[in-house]
C-alpha atoms as a PDB file:
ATOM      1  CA  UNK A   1       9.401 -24.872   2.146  1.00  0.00           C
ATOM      2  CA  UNK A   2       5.841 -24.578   2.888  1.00  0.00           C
ATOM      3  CA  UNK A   3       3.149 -27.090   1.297  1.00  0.00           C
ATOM      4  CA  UNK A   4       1.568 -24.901  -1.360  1.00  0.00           C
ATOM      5  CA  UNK A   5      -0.050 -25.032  -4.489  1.00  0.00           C
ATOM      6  CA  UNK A   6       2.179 -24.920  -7.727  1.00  0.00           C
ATOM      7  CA  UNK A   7       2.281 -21.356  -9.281  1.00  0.00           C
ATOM      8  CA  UNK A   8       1.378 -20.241 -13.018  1.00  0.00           C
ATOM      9  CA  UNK A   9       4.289 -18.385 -13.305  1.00  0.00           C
ATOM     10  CA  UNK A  10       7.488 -17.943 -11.353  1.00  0.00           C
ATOM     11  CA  UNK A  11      10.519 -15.523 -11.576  1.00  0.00           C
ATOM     12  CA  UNK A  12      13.245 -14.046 -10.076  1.00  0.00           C
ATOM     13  CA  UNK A  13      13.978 -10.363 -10.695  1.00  0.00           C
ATOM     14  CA  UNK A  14      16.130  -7.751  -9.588  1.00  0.00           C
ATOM     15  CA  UNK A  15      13.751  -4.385  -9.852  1.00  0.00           C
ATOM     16  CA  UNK A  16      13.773  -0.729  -8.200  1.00  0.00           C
ATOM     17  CA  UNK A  17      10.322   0.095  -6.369  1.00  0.00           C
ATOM     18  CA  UNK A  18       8.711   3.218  -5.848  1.00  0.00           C
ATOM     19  CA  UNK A  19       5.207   3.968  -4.051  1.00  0.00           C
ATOM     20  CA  UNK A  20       3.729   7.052  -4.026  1.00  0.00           C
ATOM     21  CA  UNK A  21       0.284   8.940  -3.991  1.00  0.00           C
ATOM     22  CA  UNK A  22       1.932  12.029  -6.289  1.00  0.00           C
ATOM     23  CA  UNK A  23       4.615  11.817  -8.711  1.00  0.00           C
ATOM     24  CA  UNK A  24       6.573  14.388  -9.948  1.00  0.00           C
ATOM     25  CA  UNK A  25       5.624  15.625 -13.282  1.00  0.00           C
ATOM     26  CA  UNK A  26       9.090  15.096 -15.056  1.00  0.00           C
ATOM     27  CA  UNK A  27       9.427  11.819 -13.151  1.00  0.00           C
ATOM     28  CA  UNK A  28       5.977  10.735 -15.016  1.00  0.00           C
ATOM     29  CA  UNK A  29       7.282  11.819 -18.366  1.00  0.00           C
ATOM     30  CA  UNK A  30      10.457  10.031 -18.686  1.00  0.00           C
ATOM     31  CA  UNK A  31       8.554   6.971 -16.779  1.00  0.00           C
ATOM     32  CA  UNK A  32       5.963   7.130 -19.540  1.00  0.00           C
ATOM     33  CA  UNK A  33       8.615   7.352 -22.711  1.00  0.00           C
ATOM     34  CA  UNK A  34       9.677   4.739 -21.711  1.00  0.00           C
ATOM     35  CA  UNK A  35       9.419   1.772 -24.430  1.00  0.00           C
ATOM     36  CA  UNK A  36       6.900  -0.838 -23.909  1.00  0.00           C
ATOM     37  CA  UNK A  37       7.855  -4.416 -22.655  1.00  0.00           C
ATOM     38  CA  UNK A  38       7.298  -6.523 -25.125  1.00  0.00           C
ATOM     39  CA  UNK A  39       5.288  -3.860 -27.190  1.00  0.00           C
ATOM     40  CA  UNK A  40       2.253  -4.221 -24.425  1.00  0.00           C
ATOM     41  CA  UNK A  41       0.586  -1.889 -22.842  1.00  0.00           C
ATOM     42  CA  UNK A  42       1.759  -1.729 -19.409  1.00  0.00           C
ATOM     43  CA  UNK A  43      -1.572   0.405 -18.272  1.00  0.00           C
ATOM     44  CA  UNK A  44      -3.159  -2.158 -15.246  1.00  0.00           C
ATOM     45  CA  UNK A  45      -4.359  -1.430 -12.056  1.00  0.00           C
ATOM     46  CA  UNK A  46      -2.801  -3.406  -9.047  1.00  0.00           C
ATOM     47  CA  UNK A  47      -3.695  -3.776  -5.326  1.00  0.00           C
ATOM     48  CA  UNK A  48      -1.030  -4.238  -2.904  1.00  0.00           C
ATOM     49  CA  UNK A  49      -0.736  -6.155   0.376  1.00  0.00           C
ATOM     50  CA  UNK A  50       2.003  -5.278   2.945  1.00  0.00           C
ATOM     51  CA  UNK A  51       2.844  -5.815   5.925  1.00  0.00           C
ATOM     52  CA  UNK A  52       5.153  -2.923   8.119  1.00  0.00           C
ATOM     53  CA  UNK A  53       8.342  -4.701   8.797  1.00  0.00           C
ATOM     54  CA  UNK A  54       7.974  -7.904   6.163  1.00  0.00           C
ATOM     55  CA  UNK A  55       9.112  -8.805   2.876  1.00  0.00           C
ATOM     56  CA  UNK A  56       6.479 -10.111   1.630  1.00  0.00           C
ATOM     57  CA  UNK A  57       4.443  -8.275  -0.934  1.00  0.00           C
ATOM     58  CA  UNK A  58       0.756  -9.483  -2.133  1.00  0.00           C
ATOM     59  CA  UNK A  59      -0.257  -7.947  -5.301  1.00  0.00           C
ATOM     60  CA  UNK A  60      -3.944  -8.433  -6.894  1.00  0.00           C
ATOM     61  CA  UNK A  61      -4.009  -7.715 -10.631  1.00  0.00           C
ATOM     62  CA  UNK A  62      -7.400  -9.309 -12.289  1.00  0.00           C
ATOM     63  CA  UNK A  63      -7.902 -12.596 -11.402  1.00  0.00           C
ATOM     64  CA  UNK A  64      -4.648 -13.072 -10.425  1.00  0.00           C
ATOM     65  CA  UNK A  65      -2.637 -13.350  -7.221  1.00  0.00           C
ATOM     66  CA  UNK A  66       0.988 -12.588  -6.855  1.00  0.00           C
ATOM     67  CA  UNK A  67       3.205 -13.406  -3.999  1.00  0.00           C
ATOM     68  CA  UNK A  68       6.446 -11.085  -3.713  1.00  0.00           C
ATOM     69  CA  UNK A  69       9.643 -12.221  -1.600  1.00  0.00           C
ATOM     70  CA  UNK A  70      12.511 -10.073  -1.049  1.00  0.00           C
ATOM     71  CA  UNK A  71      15.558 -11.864  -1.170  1.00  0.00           C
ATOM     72  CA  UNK A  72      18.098  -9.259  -1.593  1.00  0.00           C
ATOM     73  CA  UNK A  73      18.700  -5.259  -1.682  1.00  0.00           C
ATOM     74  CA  UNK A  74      21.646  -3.501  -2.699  1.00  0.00           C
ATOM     75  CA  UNK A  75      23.014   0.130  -1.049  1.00  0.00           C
ATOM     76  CA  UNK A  76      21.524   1.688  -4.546  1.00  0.00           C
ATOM     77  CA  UNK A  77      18.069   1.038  -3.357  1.00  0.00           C
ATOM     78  CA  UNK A  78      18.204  -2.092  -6.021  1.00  0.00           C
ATOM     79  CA  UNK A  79      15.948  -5.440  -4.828  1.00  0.00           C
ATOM     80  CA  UNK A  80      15.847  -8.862  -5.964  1.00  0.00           C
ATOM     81  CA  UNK A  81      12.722 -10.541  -5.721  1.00  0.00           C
ATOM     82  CA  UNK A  82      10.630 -13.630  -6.159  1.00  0.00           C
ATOM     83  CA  UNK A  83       7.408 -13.602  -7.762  1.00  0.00           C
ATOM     84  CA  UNK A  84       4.934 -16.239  -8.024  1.00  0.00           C
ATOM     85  CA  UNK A  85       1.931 -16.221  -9.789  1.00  0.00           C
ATOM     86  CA  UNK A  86      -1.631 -17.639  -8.969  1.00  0.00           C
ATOM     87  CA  UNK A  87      -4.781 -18.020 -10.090  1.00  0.00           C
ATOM     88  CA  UNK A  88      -7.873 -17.056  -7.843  1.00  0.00           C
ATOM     89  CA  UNK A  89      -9.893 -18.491  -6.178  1.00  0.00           C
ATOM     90  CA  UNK A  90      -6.811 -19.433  -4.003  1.00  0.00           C
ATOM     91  CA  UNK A  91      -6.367 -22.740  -2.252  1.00  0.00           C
ATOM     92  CA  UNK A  92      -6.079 -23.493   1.934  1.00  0.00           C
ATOM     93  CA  UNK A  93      -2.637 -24.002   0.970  1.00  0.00           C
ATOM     94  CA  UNK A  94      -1.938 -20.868  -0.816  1.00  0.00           C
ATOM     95  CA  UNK A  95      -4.033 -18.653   1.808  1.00  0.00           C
ATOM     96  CA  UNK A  96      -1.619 -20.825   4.782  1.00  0.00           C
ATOM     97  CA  UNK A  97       1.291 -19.853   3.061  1.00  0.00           C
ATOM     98  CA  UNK A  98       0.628 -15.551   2.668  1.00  0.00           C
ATOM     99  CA  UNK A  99      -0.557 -15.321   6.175  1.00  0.00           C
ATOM    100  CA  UNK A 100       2.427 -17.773   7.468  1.00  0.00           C
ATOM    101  CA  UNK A 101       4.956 -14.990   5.385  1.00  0.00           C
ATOM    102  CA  UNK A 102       3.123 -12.080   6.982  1.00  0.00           C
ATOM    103  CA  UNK A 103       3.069 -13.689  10.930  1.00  0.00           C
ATOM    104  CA  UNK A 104      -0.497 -13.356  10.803  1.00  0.00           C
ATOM    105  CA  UNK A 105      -2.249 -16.789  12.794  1.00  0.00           C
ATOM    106  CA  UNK A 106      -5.674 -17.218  10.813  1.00  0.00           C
ATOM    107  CA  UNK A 107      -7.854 -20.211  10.124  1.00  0.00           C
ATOM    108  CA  UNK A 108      -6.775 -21.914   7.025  1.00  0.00           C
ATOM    109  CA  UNK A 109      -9.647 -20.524   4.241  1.00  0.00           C
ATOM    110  CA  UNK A 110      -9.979 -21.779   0.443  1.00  0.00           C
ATOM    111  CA  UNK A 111     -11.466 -20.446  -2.670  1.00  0.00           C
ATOM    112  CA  UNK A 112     -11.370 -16.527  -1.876  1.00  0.00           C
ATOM    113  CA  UNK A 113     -10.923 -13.974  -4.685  1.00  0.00           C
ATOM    114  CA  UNK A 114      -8.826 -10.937  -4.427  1.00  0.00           C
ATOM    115  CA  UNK A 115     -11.349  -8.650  -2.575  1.00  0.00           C
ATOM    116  CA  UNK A 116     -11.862 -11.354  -0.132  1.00  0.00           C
ATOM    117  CA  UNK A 117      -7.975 -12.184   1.089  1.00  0.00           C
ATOM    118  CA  UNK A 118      -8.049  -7.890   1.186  1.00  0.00           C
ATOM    119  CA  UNK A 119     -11.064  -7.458   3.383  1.00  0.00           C
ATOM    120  CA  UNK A 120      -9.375 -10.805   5.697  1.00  0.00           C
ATOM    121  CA  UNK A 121      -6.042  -9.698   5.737  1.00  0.00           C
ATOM    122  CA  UNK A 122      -6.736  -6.164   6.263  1.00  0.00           C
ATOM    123  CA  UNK A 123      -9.175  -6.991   9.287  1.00  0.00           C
ATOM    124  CA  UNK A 124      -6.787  -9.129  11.293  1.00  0.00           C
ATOM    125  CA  UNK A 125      -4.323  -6.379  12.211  1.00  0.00           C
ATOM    126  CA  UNK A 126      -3.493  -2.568  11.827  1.00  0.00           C
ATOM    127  CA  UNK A 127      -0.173  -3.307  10.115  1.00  0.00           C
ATOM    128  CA  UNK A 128      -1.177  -4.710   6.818  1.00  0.00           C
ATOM    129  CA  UNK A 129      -2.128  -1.987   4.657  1.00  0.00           C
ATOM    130  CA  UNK A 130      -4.156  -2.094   1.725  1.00  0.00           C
ATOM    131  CA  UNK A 131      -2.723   0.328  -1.190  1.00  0.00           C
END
């Protein structure tokens, strides 16, 4: 295991994904009937890191950083990931180990915020998309 900082939060979840720019307006409905978790509001706005080909996902919600491992996918399209949970700025450590899971050889950098690791990450190579 790679030397990195201690997470805020960690879990392991089996989840189904979708991504999409439109949605289909039934889809949305039932989606949005659906009961809230823990009686939250589930309304948040992430940003997504990915790299074509890895599974690794990076997702930026507020100040905070999550790290995404695939570990397992069934034929039904069902995944079970790892998440971890940091807080930003982010350490060498924690920067070493997201561009070490996405093959991507930069200089080790501490104390970046979300939009920072974006514009790096994003800069380095065509394949890691921004969403």
């Amino acid at each position: 295991m790679m030397d990195v900082d201690n997470p805020v939060f960690k879990e392991i979840l089996w989840e189904w994904r979708a991504f999409a720019t439109k949605v289909d307006p039934n889809i949305c409905r039932n989606i949005l009937d659906l009961p809230l978790k823990d009686g939250k509001s589930t309304k948040m706005l992430d940003r997504y890191i990915c790299r074509l080909g890895y599974d690794t996902n990076i997702k930026i919600r507020d100040k905070d950083l999550k790290l995404e491992n695939l570990h397992d996918k069934t034929h039904e399209g069902i995944e079970r990931w790892t998440t971890e949970i940091y807080n930003f700025p982010i350490s060498a450590a924690t920067f070493r180990n997201i561009t070490k899971s996405l093959n991507i050889d930069l200089p080790e950098r501490a104390s970046i915020d979300g939009q920072e690791l974006i514009s790096i990450l994003s800069k380095v190579t065509p394949s890691v998309h921004p969403n």
